[in-house]
C-alpha atoms as a PDB file:
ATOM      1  CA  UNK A   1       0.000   0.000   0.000  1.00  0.00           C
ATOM      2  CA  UNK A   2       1.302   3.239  -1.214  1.00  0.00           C
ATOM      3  CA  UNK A   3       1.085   6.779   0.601  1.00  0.00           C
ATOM      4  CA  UNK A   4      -1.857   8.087  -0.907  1.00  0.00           C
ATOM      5  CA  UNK A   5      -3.815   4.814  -0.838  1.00  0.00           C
ATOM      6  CA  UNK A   6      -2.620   5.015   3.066  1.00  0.00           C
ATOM      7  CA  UNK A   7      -4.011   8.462   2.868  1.00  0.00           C
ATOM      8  CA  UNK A   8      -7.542   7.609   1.257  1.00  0.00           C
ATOM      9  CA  UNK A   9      -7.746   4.630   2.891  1.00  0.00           C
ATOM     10  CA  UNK A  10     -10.829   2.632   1.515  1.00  0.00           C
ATOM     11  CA  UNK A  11     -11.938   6.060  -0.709  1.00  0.00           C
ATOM     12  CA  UNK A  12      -8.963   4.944  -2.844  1.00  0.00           C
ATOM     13  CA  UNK A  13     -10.961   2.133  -4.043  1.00  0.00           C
ATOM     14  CA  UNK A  14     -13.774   4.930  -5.491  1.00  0.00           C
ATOM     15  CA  UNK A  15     -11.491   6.701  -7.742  1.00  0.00           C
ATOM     16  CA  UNK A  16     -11.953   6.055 -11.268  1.00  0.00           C
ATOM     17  CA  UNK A  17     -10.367   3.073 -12.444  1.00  0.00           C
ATOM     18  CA  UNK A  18      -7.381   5.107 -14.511  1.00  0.00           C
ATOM     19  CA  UNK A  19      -6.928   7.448 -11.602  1.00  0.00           C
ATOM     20  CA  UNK A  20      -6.001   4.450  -9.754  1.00  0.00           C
ATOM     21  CA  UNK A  21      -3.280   3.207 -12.216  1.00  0.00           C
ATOM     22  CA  UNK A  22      -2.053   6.798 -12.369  1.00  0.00           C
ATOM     23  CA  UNK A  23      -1.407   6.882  -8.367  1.00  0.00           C
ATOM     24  CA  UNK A  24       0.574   3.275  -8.384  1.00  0.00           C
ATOM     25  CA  UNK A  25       4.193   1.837  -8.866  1.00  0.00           C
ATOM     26  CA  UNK A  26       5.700   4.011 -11.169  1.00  0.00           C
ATOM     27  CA  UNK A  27       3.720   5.217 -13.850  1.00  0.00           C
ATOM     28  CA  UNK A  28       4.088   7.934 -17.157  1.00  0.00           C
ATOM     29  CA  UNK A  29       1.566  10.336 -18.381  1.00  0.00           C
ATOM     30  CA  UNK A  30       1.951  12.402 -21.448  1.00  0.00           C
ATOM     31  CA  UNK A  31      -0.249  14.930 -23.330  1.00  0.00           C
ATOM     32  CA  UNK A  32      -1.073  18.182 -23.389  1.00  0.00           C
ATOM     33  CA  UNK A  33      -1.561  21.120 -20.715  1.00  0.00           C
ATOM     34  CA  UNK A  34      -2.466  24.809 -20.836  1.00  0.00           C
ATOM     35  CA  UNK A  35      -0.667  27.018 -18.329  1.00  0.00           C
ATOM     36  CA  UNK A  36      -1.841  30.364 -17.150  1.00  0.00           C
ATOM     37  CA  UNK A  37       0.477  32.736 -15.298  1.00  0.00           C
ATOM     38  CA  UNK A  38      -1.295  35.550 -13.042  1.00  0.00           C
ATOM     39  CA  UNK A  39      -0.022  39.565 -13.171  1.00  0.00           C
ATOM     40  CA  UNK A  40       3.851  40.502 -13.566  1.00  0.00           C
ATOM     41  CA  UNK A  41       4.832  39.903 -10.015  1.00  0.00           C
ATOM     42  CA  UNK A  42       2.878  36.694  -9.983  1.00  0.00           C
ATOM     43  CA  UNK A  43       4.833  35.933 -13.403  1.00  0.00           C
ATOM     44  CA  UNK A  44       8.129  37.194 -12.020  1.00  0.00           C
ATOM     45  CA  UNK A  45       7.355  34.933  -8.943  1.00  0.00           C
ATOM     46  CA  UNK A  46       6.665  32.277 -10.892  1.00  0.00           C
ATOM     47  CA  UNK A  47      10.214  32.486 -13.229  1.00  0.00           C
ATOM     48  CA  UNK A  48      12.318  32.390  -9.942  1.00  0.00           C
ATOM     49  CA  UNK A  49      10.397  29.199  -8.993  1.00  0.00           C
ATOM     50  CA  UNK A  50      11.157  27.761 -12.269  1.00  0.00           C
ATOM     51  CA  UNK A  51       7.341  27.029 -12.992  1.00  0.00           C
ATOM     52  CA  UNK A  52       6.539  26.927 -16.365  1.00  0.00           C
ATOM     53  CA  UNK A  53       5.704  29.642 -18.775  1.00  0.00           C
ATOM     54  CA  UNK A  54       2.417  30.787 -20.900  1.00  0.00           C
ATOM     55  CA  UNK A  55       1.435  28.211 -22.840  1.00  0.00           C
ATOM     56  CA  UNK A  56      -1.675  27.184 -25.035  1.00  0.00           C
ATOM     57  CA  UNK A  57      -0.142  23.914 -25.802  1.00  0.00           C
ATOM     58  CA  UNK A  58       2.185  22.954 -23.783  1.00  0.00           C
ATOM     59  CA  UNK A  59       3.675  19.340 -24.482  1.00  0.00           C
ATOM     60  CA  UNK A  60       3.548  17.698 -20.851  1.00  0.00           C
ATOM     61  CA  UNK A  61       5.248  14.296 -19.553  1.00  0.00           C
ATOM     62  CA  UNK A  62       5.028  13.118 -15.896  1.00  0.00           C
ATOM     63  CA  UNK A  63       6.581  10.418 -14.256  1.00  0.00           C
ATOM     64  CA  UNK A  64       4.969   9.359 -11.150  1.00  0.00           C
ATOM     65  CA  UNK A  65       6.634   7.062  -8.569  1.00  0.00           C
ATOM     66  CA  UNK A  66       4.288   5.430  -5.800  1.00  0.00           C
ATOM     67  CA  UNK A  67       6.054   3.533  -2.330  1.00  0.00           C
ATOM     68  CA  UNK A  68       5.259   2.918   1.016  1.00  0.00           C
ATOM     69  CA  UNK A  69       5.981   6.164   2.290  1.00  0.00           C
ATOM     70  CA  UNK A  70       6.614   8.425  -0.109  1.00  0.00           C
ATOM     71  CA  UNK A  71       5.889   9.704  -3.852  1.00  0.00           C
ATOM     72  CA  UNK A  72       7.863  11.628  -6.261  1.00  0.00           C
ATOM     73  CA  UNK A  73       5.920  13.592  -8.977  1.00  0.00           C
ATOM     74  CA  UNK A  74       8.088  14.757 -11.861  1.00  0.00           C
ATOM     75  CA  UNK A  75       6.565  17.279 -13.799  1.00  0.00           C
ATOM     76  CA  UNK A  76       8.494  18.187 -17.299  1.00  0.00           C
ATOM     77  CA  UNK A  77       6.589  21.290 -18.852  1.00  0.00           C
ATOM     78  CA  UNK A  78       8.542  21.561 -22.206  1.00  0.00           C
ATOM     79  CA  UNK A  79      11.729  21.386 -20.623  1.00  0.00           C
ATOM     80  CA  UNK A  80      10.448  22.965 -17.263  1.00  0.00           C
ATOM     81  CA  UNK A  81      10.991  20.449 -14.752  1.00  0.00           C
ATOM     82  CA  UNK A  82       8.699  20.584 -11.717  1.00  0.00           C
ATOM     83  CA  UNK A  83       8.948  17.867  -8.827  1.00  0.00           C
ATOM     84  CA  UNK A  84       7.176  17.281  -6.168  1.00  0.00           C
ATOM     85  CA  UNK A  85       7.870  15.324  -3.321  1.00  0.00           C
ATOM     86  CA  UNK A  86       4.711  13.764  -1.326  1.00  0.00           C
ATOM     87  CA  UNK A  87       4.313  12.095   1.941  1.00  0.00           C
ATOM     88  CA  UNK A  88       2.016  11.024   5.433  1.00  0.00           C
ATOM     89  CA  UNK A  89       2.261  13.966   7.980  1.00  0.00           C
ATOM     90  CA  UNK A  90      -0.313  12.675  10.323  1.00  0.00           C
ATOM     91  CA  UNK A  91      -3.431  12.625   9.169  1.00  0.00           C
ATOM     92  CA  UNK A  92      -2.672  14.640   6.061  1.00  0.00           C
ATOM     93  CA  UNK A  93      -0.616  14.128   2.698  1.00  0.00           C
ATOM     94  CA  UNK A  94       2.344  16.861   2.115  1.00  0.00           C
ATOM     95  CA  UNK A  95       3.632  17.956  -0.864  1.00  0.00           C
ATOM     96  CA  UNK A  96       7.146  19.598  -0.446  1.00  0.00           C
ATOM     97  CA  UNK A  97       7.984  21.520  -3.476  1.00  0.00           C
ATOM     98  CA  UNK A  98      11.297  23.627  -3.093  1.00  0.00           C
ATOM     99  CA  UNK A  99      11.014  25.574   0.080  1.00  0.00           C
ATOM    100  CA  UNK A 100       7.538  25.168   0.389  1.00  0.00           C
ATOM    101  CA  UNK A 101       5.240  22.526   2.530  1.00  0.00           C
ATOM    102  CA  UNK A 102       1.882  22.022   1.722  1.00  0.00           C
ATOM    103  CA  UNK A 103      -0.337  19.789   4.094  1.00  0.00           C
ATOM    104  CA  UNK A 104      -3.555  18.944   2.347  1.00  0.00           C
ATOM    105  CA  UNK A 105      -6.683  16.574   2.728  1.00  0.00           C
ATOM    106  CA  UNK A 106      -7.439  14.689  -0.354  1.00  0.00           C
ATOM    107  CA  UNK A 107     -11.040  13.433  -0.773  1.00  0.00           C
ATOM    108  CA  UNK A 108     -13.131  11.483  -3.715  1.00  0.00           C
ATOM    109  CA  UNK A 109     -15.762  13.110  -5.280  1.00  0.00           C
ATOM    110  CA  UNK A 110     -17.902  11.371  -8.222  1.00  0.00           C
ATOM    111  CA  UNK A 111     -14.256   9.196  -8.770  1.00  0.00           C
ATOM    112  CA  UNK A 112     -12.484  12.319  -9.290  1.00  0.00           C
ATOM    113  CA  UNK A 113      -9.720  13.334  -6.585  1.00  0.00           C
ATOM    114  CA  UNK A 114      -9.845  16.679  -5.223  1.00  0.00           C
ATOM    115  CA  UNK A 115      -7.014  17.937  -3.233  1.00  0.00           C
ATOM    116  CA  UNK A 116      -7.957  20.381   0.104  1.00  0.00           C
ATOM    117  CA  UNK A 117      -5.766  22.430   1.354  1.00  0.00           C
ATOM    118  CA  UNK A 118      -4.858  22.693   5.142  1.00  0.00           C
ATOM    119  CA  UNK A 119      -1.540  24.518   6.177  1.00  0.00           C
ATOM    120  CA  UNK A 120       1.599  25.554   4.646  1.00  0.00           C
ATOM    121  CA  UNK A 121       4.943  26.286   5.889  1.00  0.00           C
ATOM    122  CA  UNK A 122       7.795  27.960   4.069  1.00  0.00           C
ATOM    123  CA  UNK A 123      11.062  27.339   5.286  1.00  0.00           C
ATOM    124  CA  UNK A 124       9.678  25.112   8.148  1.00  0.00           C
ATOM    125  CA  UNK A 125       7.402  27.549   9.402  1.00  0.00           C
ATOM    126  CA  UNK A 126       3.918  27.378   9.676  1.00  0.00           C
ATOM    127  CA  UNK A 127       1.735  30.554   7.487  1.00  0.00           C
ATOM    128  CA  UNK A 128      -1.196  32.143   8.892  1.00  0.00           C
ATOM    129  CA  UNK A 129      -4.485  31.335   7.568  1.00  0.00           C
ATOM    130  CA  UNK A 130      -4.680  35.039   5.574  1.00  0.00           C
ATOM    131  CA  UNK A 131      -0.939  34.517   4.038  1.00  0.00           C
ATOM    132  CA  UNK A 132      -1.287  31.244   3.029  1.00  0.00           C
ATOM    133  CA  UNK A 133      -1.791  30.431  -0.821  1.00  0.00           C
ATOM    134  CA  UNK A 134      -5.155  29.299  -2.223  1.00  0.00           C
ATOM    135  CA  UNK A 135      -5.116  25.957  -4.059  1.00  0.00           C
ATOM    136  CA  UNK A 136      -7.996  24.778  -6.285  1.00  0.00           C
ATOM    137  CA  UNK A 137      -6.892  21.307  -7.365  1.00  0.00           C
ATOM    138  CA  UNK A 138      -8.407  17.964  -8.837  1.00  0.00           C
ATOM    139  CA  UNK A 139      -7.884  14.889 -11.264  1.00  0.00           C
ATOM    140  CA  UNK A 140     -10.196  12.491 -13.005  1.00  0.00           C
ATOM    141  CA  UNK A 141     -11.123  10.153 -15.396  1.00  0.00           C
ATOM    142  CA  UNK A 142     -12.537  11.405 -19.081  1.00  0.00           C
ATOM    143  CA  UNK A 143     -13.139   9.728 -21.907  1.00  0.00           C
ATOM    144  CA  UNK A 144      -9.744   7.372 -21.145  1.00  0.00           C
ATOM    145  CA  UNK A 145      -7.809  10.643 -20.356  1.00  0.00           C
ATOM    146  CA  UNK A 146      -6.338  11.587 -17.441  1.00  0.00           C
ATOM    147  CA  UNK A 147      -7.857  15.510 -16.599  1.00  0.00           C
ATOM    148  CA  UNK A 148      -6.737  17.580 -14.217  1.00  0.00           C
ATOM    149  CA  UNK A 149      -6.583  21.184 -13.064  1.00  0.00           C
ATOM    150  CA  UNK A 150      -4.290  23.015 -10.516  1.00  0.00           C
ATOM    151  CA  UNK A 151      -4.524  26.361  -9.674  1.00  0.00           C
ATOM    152  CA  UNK A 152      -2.384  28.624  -6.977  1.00  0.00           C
ATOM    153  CA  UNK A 153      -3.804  31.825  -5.742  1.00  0.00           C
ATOM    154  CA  UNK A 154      -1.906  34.260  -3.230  1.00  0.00           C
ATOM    155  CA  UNK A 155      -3.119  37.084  -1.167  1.00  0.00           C
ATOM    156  CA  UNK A 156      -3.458  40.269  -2.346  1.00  0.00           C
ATOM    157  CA  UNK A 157      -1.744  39.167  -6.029  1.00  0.00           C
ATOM    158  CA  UNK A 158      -4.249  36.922  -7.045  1.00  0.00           C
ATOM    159  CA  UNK A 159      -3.655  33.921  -9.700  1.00  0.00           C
ATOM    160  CA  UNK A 160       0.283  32.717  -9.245  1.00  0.00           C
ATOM    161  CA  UNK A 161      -0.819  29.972 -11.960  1.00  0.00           C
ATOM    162  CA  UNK A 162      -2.787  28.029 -13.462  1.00  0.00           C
ATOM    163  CA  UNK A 163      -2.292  24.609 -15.142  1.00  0.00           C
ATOM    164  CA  UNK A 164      -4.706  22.280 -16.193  1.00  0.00           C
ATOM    165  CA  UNK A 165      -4.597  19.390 -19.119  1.00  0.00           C
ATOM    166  CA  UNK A 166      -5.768  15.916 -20.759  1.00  0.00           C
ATOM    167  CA  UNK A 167      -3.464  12.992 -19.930  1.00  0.00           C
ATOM    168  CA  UNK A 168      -2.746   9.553 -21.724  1.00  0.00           C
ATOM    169  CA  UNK A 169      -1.474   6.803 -19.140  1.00  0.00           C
ATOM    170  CA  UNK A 170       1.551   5.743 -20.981  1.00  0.00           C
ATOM    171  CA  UNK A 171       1.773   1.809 -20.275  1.00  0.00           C
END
């Protein structure tokens, strides 16, 4: 049993069938994804985190691994890597990307996955509530295609980015 499936427990079982494969061993995904920056300091923001740029059509590959305890997302946006590194915290699933900790709650709606989330820290330190970013996130099943949509919101700038696509699981 992997960490999310240790994080959904028996909800894992309601996720569409392809959302499933996606989330274990090690797995590839490849398609397409648009990605929306917010204003120039989100942009700027965005460039010294090395997320990836505007794009209509942006060719997307990730390469998922799923273990016990941990799972590695790698994320290559046109060149633009992007990894994420996931694990239990409790009673919650964090992603650490860069400096940044993200605690979230993951639930199942209609087989989909939605992501929830609870606290961050940067730099090991917990934000308040009203500094904290805003994450809109989820993942399912359509029409044999892996769909998701992430977006990251911060006070007072608004959209940081927005990045959203239609998958193929890559056997």
């Amino acid at each position: 049993m992997n960490a999310l499936q240790k994080h959904l427990s028996d909800q894992f079982l309601e996720l569409d069938e392809l959302i499933q494969k996606a989330h274990i061993g090690t797995t590839k995904l490849k398609g397409l994804a648009s990605v929306r920056r917010g204003n120039a300091l989100a942009s700027l923001m965005c460039t010294v985190l090395g997320f990836p740029k505007n794009s209509d059509q942006c060719p997307l590959e990730v390469l998922a691994e799923h273990k016990a305890e941990k799972m590695v997302w790698r994320r290559n946006f046109d060149g633009r890597m992007m990894v994420s590194h996931f694990s239990l915290a409790g009673p919650y699933l964090q992603e650490s990307l860069g400096m940044i900790k993200m605690l979230m709650k993951l639930t199942v709606q209609n087989g989909g996955l939605v992501y929830g989330l609870v606290k961050t820290k940067m730099l090991g330190i917990s934000l308040p509530r009203f500094l904290s970013p805003g994450l809109t996130a989820y993942e399912h099943e359509d029409g044999n295609k892996y769909v998701f949509s992430v977006e990251v919101s911060l006070p007072i700038i608004g959209r940081l980015i927005k990045y959203e696509g239609r998958l193929d699981l890559v056997a």
